[in-house]
C-alpha atoms as a PDB file:
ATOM      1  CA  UNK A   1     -24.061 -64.118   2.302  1.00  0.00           C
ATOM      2  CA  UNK A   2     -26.723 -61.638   2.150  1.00  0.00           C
ATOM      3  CA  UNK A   3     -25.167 -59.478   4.729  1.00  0.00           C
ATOM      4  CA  UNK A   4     -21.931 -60.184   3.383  1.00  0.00           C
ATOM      5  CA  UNK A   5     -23.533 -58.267  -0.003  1.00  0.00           C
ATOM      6  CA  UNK A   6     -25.027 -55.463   2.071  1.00  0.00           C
ATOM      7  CA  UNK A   7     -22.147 -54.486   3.693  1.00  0.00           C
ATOM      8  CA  UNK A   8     -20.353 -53.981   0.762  1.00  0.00           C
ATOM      9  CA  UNK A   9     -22.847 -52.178  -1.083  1.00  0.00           C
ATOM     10  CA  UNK A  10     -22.770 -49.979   2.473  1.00  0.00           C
ATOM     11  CA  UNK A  11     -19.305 -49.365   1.421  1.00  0.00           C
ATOM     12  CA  UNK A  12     -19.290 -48.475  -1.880  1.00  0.00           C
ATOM     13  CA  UNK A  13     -22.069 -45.566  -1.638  1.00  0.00           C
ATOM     14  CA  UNK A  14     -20.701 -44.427   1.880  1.00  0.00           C
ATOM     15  CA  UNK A  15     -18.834 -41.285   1.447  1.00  0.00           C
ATOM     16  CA  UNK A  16     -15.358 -40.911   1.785  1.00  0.00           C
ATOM     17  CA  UNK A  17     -14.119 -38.198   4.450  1.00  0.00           C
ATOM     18  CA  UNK A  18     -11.870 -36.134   3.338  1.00  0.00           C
ATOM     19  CA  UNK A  19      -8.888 -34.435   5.353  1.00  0.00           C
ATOM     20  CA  UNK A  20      -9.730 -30.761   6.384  1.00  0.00           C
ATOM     21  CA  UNK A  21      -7.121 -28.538   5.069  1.00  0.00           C
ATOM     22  CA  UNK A  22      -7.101 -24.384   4.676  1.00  0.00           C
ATOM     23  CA  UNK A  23      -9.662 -23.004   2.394  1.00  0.00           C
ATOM     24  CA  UNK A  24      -7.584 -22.203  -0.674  1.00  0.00           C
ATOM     25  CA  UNK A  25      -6.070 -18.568  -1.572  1.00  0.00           C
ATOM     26  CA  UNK A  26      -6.881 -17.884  -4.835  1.00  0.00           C
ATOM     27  CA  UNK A  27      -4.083 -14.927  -4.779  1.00  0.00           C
ATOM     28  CA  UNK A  28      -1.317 -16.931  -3.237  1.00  0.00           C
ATOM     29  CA  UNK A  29      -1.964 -19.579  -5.282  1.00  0.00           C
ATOM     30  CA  UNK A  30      -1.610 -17.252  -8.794  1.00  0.00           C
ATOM     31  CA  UNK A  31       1.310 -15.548  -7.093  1.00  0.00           C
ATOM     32  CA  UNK A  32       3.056 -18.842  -7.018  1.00  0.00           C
ATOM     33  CA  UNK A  33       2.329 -19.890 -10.413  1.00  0.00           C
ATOM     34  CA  UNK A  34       3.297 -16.063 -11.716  1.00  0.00           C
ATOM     35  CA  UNK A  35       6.770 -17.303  -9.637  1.00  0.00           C
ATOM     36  CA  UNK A  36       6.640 -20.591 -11.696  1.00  0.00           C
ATOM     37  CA  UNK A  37       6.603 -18.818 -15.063  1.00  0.00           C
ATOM     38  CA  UNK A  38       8.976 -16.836 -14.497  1.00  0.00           C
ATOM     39  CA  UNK A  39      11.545 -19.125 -13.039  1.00  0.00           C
ATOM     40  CA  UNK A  40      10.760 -21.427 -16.313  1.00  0.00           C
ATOM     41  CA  UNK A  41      12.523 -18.039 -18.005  1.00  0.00           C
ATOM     42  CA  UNK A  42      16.345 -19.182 -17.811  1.00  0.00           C
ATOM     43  CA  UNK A  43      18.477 -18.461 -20.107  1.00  0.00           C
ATOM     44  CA  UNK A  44      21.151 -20.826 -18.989  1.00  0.00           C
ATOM     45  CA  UNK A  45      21.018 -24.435 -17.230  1.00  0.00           C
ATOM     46  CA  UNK A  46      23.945 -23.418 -15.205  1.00  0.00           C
ATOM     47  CA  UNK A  47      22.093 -20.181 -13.797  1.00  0.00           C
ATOM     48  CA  UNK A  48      21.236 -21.844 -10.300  1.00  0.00           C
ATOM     49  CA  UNK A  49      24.595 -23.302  -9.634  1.00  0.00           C
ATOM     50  CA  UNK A  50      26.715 -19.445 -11.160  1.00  0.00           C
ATOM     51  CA  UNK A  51      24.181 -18.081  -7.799  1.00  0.00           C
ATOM     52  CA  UNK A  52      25.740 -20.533  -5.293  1.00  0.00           C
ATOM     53  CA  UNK A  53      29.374 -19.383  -3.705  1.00  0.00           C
ATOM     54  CA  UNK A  54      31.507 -21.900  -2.226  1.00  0.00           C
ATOM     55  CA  UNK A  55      32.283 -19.441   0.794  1.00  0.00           C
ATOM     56  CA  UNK A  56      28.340 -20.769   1.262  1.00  0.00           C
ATOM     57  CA  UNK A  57      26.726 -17.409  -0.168  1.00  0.00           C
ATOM     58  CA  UNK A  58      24.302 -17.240  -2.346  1.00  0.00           C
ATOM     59  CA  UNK A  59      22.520 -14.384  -4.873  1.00  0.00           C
ATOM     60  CA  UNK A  60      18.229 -14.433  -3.854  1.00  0.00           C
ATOM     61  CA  UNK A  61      15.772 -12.622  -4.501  1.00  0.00           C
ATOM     62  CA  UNK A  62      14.981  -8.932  -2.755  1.00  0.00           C
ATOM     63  CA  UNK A  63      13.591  -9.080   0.717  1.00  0.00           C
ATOM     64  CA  UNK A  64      13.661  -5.342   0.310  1.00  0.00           C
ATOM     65  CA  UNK A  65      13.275  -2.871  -2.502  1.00  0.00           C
ATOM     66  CA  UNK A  66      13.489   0.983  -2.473  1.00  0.00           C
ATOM     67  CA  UNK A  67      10.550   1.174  -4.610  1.00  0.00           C
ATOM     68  CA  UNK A  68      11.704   5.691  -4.574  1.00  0.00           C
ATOM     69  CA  UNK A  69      11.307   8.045  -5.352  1.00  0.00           C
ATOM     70  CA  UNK A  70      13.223   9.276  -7.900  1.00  0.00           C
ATOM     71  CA  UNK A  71      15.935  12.193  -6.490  1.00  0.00           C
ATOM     72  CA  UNK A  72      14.127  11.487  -3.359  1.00  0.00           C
ATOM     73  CA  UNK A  73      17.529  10.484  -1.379  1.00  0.00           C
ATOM     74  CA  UNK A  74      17.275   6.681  -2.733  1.00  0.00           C
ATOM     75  CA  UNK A  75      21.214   6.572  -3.220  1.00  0.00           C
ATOM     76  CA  UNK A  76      22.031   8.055  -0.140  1.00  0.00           C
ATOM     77  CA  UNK A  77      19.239   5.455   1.747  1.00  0.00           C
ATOM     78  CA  UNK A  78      21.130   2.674   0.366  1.00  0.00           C
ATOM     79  CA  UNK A  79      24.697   3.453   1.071  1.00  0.00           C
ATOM     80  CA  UNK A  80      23.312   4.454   4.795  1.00  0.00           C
ATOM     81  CA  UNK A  81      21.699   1.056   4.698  1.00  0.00           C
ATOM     82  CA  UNK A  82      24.648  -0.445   3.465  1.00  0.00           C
ATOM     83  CA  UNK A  83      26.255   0.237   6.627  1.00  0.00           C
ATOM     84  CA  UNK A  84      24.327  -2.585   8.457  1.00  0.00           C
ATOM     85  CA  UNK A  85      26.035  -5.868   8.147  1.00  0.00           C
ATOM     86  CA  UNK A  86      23.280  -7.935   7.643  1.00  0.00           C
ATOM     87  CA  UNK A  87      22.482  -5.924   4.375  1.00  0.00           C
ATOM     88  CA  UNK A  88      23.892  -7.260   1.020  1.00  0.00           C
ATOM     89  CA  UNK A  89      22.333  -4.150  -1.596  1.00  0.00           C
ATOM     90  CA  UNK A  90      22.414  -4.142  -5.541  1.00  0.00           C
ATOM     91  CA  UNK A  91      24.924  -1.928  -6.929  1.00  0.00           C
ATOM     92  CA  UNK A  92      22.939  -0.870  -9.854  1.00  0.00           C
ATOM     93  CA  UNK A  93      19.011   0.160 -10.383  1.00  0.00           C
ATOM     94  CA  UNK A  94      17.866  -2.945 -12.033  1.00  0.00           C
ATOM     95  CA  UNK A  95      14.905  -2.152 -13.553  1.00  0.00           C
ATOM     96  CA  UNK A  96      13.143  -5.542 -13.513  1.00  0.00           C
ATOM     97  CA  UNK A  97       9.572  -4.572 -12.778  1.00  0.00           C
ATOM     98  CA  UNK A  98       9.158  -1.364 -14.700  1.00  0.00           C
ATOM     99  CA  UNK A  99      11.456  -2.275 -17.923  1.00  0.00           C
ATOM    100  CA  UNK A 100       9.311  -4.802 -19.859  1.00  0.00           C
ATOM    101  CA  UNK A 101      12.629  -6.586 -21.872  1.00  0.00           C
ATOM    102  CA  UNK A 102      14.145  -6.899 -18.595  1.00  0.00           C
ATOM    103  CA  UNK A 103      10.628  -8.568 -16.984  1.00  0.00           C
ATOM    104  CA  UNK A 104      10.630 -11.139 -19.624  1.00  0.00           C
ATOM    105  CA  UNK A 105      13.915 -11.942 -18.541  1.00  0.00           C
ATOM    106  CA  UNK A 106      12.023 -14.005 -15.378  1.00  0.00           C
ATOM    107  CA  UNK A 107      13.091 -14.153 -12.301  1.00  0.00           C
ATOM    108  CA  UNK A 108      15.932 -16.221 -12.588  1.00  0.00           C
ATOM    109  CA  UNK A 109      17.455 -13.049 -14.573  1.00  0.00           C
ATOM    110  CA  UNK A 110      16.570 -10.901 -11.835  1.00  0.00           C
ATOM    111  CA  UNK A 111      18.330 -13.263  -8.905  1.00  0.00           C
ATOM    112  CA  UNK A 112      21.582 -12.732 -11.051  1.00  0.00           C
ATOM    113  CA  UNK A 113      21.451  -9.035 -10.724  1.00  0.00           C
ATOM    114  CA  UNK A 114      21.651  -9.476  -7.158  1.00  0.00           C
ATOM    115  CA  UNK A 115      24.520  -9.485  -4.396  1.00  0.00           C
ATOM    116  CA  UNK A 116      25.717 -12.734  -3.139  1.00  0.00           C
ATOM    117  CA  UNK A 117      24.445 -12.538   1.086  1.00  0.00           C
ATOM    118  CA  UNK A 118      24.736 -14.721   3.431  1.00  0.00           C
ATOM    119  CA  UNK A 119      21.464 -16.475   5.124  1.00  0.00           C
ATOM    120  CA  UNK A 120      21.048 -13.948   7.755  1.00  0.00           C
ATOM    121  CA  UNK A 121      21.750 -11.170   5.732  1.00  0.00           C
ATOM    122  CA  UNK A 122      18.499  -9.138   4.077  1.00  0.00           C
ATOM    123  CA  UNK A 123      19.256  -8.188   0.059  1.00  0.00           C
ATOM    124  CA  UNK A 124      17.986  -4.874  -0.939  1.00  0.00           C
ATOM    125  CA  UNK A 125      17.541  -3.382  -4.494  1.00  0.00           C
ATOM    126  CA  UNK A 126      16.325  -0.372  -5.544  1.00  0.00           C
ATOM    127  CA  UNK A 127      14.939   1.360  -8.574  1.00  0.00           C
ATOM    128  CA  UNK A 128      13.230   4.669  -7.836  1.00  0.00           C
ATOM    129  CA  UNK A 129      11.083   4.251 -11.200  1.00  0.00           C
ATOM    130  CA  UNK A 130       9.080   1.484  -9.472  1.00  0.00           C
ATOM    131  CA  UNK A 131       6.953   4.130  -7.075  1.00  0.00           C
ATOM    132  CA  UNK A 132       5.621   5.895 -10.279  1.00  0.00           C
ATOM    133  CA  UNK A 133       5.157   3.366 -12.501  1.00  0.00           C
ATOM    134  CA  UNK A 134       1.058   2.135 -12.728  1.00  0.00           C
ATOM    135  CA  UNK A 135       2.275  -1.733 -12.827  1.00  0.00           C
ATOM    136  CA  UNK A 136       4.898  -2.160 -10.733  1.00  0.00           C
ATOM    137  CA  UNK A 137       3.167  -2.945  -7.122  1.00  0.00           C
ATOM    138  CA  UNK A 138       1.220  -5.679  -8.811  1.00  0.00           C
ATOM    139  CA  UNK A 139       4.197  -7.714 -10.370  1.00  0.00           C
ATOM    140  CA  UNK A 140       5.683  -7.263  -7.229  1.00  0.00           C
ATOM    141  CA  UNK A 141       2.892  -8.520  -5.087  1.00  0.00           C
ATOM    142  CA  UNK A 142       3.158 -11.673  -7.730  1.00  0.00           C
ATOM    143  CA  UNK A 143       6.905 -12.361  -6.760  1.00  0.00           C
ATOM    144  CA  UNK A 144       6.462 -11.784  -2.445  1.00  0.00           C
ATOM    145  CA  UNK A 145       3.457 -10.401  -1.124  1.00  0.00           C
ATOM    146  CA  UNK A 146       5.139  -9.947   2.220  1.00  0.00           C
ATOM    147  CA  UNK A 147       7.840  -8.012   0.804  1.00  0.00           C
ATOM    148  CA  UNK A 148       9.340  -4.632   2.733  1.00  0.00           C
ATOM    149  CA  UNK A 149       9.401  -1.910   0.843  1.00  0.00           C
ATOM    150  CA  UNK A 150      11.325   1.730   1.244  1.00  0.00           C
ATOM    151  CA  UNK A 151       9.536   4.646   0.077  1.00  0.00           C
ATOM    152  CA  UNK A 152      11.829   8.096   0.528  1.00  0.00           C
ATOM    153  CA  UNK A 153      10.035  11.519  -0.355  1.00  0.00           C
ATOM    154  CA  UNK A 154      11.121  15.281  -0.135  1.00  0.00           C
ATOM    155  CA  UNK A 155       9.458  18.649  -0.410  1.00  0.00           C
ATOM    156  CA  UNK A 156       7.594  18.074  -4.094  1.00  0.00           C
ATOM    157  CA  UNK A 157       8.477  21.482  -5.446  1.00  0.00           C
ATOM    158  CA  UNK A 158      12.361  20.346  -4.663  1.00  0.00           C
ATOM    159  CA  UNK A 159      11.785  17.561  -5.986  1.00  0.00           C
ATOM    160  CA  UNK A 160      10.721  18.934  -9.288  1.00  0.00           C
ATOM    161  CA  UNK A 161      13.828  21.146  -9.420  1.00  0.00           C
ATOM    162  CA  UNK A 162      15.966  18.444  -8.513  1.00  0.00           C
ATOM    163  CA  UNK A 163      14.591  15.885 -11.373  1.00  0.00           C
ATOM    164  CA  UNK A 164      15.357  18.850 -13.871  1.00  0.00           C
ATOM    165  CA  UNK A 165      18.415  19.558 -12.235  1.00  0.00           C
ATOM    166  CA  UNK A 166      19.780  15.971 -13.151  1.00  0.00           C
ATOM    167  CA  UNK A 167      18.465  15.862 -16.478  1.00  0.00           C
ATOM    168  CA  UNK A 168      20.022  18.936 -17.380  1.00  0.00           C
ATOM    169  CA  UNK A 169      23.297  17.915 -15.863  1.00  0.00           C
ATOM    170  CA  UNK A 170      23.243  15.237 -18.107  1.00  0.00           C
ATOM    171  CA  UNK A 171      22.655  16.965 -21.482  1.00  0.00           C
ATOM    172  CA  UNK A 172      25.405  19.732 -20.480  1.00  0.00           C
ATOM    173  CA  UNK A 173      27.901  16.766 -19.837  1.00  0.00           C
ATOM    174  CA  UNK A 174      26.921  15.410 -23.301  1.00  0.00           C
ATOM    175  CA  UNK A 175      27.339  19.132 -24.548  1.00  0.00           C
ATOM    176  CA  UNK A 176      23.887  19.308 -25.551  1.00  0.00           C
ATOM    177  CA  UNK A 177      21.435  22.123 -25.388  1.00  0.00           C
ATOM    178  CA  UNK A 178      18.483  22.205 -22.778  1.00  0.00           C
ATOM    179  CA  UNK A 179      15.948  24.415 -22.353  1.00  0.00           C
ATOM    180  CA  UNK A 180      15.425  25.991 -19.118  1.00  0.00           C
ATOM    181  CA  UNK A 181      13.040  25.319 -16.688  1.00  0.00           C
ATOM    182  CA  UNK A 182      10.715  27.906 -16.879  1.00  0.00           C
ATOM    183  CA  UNK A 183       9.970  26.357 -20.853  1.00  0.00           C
ATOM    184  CA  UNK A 184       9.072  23.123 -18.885  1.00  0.00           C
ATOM    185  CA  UNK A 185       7.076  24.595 -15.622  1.00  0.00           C
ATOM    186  CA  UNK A 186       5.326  27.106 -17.522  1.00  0.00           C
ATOM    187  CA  UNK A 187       2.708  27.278 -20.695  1.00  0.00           C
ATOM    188  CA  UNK A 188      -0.039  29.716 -21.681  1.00  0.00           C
ATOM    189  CA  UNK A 189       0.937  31.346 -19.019  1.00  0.00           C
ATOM    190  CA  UNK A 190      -0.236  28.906 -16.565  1.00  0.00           C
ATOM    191  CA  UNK A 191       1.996  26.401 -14.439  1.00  0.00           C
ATOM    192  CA  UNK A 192       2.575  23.203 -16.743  1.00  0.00           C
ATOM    193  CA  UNK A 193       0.920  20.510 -14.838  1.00  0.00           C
ATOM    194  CA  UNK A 194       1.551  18.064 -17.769  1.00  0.00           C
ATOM    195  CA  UNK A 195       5.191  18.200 -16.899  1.00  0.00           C
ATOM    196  CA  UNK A 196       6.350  14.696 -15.894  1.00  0.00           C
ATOM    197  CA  UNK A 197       8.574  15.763 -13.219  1.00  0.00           C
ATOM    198  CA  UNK A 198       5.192  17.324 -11.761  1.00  0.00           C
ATOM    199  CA  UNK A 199       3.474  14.593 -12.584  1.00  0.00           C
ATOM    200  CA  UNK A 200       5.958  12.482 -10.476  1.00  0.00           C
ATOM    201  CA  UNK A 201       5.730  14.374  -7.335  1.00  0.00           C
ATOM    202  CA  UNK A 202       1.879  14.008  -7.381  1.00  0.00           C
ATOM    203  CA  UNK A 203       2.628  10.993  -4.107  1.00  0.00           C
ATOM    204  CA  UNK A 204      -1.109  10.282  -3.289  1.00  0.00           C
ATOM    205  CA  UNK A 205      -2.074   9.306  -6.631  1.00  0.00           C
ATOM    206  CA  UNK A 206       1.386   6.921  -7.081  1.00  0.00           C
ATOM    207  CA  UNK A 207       0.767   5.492  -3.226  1.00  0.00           C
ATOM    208  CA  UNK A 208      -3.057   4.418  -3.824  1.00  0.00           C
ATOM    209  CA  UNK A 209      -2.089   2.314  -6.395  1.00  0.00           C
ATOM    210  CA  UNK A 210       0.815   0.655  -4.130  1.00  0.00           C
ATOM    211  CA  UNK A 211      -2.254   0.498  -1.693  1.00  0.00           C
ATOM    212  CA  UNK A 212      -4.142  -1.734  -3.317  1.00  0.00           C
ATOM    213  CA  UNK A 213      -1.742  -4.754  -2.993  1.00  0.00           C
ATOM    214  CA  UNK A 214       0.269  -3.943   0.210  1.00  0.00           C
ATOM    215  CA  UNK A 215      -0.869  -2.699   3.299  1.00  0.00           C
ATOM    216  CA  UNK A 216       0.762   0.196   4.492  1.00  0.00           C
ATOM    217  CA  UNK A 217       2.697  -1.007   7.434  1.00  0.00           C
ATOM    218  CA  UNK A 218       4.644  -2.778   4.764  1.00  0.00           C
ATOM    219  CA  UNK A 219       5.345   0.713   3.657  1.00  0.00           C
ATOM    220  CA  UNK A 220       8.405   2.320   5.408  1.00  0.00           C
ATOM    221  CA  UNK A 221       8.337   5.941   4.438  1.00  0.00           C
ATOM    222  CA  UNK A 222      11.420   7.474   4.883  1.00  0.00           C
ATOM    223  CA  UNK A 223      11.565  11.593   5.381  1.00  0.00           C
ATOM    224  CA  UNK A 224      14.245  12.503   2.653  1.00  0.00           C
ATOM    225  CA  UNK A 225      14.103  16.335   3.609  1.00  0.00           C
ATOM    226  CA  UNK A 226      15.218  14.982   6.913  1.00  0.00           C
ATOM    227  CA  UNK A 227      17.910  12.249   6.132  1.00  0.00           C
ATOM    228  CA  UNK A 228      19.464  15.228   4.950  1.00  0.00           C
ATOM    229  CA  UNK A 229      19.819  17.225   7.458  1.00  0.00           C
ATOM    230  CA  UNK A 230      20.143  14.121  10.491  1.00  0.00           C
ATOM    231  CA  UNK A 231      20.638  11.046   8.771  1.00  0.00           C
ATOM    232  CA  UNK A 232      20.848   9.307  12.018  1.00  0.00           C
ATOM    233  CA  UNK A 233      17.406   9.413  13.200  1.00  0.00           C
ATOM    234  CA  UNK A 234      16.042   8.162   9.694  1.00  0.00           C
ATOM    235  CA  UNK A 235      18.186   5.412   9.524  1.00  0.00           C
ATOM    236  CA  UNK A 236      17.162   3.849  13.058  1.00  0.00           C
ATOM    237  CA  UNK A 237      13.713   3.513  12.251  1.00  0.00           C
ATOM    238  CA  UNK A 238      14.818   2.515   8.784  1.00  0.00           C
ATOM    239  CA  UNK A 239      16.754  -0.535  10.984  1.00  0.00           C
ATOM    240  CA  UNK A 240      13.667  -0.722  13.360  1.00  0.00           C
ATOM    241  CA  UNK A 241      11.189  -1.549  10.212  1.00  0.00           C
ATOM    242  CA  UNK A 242      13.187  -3.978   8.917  1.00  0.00           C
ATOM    243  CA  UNK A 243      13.906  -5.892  11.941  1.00  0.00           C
ATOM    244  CA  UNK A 244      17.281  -5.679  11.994  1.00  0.00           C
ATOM    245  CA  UNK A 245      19.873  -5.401  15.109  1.00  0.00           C
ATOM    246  CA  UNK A 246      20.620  -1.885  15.799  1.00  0.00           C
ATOM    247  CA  UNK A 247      24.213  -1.551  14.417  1.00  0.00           C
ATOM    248  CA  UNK A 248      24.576   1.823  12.947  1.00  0.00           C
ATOM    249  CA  UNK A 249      25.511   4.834  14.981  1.00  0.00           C
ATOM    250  CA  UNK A 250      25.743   8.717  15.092  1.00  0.00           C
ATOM    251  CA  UNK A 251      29.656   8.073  14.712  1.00  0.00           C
ATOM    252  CA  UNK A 252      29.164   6.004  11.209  1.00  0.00           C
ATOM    253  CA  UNK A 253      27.636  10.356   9.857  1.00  0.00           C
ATOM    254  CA  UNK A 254      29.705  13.288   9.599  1.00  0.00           C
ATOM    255  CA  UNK A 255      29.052  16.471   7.820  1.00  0.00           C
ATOM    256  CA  UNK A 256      31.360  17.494   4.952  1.00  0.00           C
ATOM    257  CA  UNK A 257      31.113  21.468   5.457  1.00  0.00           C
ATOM    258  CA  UNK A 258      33.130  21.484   1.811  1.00  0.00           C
ATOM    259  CA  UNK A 259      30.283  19.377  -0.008  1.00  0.00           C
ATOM    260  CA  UNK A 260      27.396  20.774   2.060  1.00  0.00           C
ATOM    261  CA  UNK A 261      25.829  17.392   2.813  1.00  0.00           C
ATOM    262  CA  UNK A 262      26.740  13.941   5.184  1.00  0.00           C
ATOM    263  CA  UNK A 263      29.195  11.776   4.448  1.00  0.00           C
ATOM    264  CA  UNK A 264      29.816   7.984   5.646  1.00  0.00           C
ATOM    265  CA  UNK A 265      32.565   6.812   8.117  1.00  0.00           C
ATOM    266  CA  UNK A 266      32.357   2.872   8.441  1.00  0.00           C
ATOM    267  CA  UNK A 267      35.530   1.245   9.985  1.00  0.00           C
ATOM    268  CA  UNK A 268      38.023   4.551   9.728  1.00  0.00           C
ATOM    269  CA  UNK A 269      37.213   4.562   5.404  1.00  0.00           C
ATOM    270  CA  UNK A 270      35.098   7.606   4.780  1.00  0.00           C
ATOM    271  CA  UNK A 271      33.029   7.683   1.901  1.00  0.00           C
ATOM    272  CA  UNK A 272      30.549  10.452   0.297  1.00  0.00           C
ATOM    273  CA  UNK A 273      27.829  10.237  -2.417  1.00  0.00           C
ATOM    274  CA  UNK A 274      28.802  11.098  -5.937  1.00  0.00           C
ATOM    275  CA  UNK A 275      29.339  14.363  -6.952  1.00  0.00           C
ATOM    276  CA  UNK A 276      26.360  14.258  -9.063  1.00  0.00           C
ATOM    277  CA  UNK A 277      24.783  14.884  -5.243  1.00  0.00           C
ATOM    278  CA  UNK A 278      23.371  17.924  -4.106  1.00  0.00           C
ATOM    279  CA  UNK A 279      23.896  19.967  -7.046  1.00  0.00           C
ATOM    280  CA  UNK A 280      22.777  23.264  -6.894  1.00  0.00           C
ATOM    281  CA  UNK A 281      19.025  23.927  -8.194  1.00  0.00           C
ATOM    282  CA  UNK A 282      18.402  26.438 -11.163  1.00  0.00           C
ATOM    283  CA  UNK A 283      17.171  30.183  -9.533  1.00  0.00           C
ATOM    284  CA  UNK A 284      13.220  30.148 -10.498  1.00  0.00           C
ATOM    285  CA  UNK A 285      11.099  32.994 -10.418  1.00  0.00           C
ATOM    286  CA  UNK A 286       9.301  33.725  -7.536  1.00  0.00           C
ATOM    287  CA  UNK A 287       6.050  33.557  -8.296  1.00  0.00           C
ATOM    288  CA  UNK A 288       6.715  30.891  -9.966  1.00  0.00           C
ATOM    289  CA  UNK A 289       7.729  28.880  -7.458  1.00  0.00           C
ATOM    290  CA  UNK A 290       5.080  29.774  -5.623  1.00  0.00           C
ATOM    291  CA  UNK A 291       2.827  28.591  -8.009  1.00  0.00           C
ATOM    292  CA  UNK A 292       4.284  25.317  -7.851  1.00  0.00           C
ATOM    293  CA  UNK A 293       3.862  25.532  -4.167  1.00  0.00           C
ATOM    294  CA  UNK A 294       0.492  26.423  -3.756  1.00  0.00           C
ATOM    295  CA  UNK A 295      -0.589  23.559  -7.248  1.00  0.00           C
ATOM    296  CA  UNK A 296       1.149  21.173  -4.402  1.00  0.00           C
ATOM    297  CA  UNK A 297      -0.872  22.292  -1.731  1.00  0.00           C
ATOM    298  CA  UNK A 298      -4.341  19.654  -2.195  1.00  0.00           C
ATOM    299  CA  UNK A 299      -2.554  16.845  -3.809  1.00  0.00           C
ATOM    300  CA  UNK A 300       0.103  17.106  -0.295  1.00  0.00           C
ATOM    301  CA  UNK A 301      -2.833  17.012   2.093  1.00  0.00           C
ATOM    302  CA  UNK A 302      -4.627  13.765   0.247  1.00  0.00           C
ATOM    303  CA  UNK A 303      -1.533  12.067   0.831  1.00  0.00           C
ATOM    304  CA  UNK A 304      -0.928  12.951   4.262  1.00  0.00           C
ATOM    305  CA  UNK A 305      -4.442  11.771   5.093  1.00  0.00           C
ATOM    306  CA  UNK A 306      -3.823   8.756   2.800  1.00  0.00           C
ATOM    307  CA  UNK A 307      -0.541   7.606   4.831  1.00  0.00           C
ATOM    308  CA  UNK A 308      -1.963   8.833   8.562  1.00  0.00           C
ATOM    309  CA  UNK A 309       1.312  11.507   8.570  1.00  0.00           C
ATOM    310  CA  UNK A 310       2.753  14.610   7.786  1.00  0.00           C
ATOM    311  CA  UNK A 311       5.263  16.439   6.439  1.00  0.00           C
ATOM    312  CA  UNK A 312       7.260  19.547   6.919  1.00  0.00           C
ATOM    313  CA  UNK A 313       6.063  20.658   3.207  1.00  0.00           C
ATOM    314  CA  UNK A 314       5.336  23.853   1.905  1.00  0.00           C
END
């Protein structure tokens, strides 16, 4: 009896061994409860079964976003890309991460912005805004922190005169008076570096801040001065990044000598940008320009030493 009573009391204060098992991830493990709130964010009951297609397709979230930058060739990277059959891309720039009435939406909202694809096909979405906006890489580190992401950049200083190209394209189609761009690059005297459209082709400081939640050979930088000139080249490292078969050719490019730019041939259809593409810049001074230029000049080498790469910039 008395070892009877010893062994039990053996038992009782013997501790119990526990499995092994991974040593948690405190950032996965907030990721997938940022993932949880969101989904709780549906507006409709029927939302899951409106994203399944009886042909067996479904709408999902991005693998792939073309984070920008803005008129930094993002349109023409996605209808390139959208050459590939196993890419299913967004129409429209959906604005989830940067727009804050659209990010309270939840995820949910943001799977029914997307294309229906099939299993093996990779969805891509993009929304130039994203690169520049301070916090964008974070909520998107919350949703997939394995995601892909497409960067495209050009010359700054034609960038800058492309960004106020479109915006005064805009207000002239609205018949609306704009001021010209020397009242937006210059004040005192001095080159306006307050200016957003500067302000957005300042790379280094937009790319640390992607940086510091995905590595960069999750990056994919894409030479926009280049896919201009030879799309093909771009686009085959674009399909080598991504993982995907290589499917699109030199024959799929042709140059339109009538709109001064490449055009798509997929299947005997041919198919160019909008005419809203390559518009002609306004004429700018000089000096001025070379002001802008030589303002570019440090900000260009931090980001070439940030990314490991250059660029044929001035």
């Amino acid at each position: 009896m008395a070892a009877f009573l010893l062994g039990a009391v053996l038992l009782i204060v013997q501790p119990q061994i526990v499995p092994s098992r991974p040593a948690i991830n405190l950032k996965a493990e907030t990721s997938q409860s940022v993932q949880r709130e969101l989904l709780k964010k549906t507006s409709q009951k029927n939302d899951f079964k409106e994203n399944i297609h009886s042909n067996g397709s479904c709408r999902q979230l991005p693998q792939t976003i073309i984070i920008g930058v803005r008129k930094g060739g993002t349109r023409a990277l996605l209808e390139m890309l959208s050459l590939h059959p196993d890419i299913a891309a967004a129409e429209s720039e959906v604005h989830f991460f940067d727009w804050e009435d659209h990010y309270r939406n939840g995820l949910q909202w943001y799977i029914n912005q997307m294309p229906f694809s099939y299993p093996h096909q990779i969805t891509v979405e993009k929304t130039p805004a994203y690169f520049t906006s301070p916090k964008v890489p974070e909520r998107v580190y919350n949703m997939n922190q394995s995601m892909r992401l497409l960067l495209i950049l050009r010359d700054p200083s034609e960038r800058v005169l492309s960004d106020y190209t479109q915006v005064f394209y805009n207000h002239m189609q609205k018949h609306k008076p704009y001021p010209s761009i020397e009242q937006f690059l210059v004040k005192d005297g001095e080159l306006n570096v307050d200016y957003k459209a500067i302000n957005r082709s300042l790379y280094y400081i937009h790319m640390q801040n992607w940086l510091k939640y995905f590595p960069l050979d999750h990056i994919h930088i894409v030479d926009g001065d280049k896919l201009i000139k030879d799309p093909f080249p771009e686009i085959e490292k674009v399909e080598r990044f991504l993982k995907l078969s290589p499917q699109i050719n030199a024959s799929n490019f042709y140059f339109n000598k009538t709109k001064g730019f490449y055009c798509l041939r997929d299947s005997g259809r041919e198919r160019c940008l909008h005419e809203s593409k390559g518009r002609a810049h306004p004429q700018v001074d000089t000096r001025l320009l070379e002001k802008l230029h030589e303002y570019f000049h440090e900000p260009n080498k931090k980001f070439f030493e940030l990314v490991g790469r250059t660029f044929d910039w001035h």
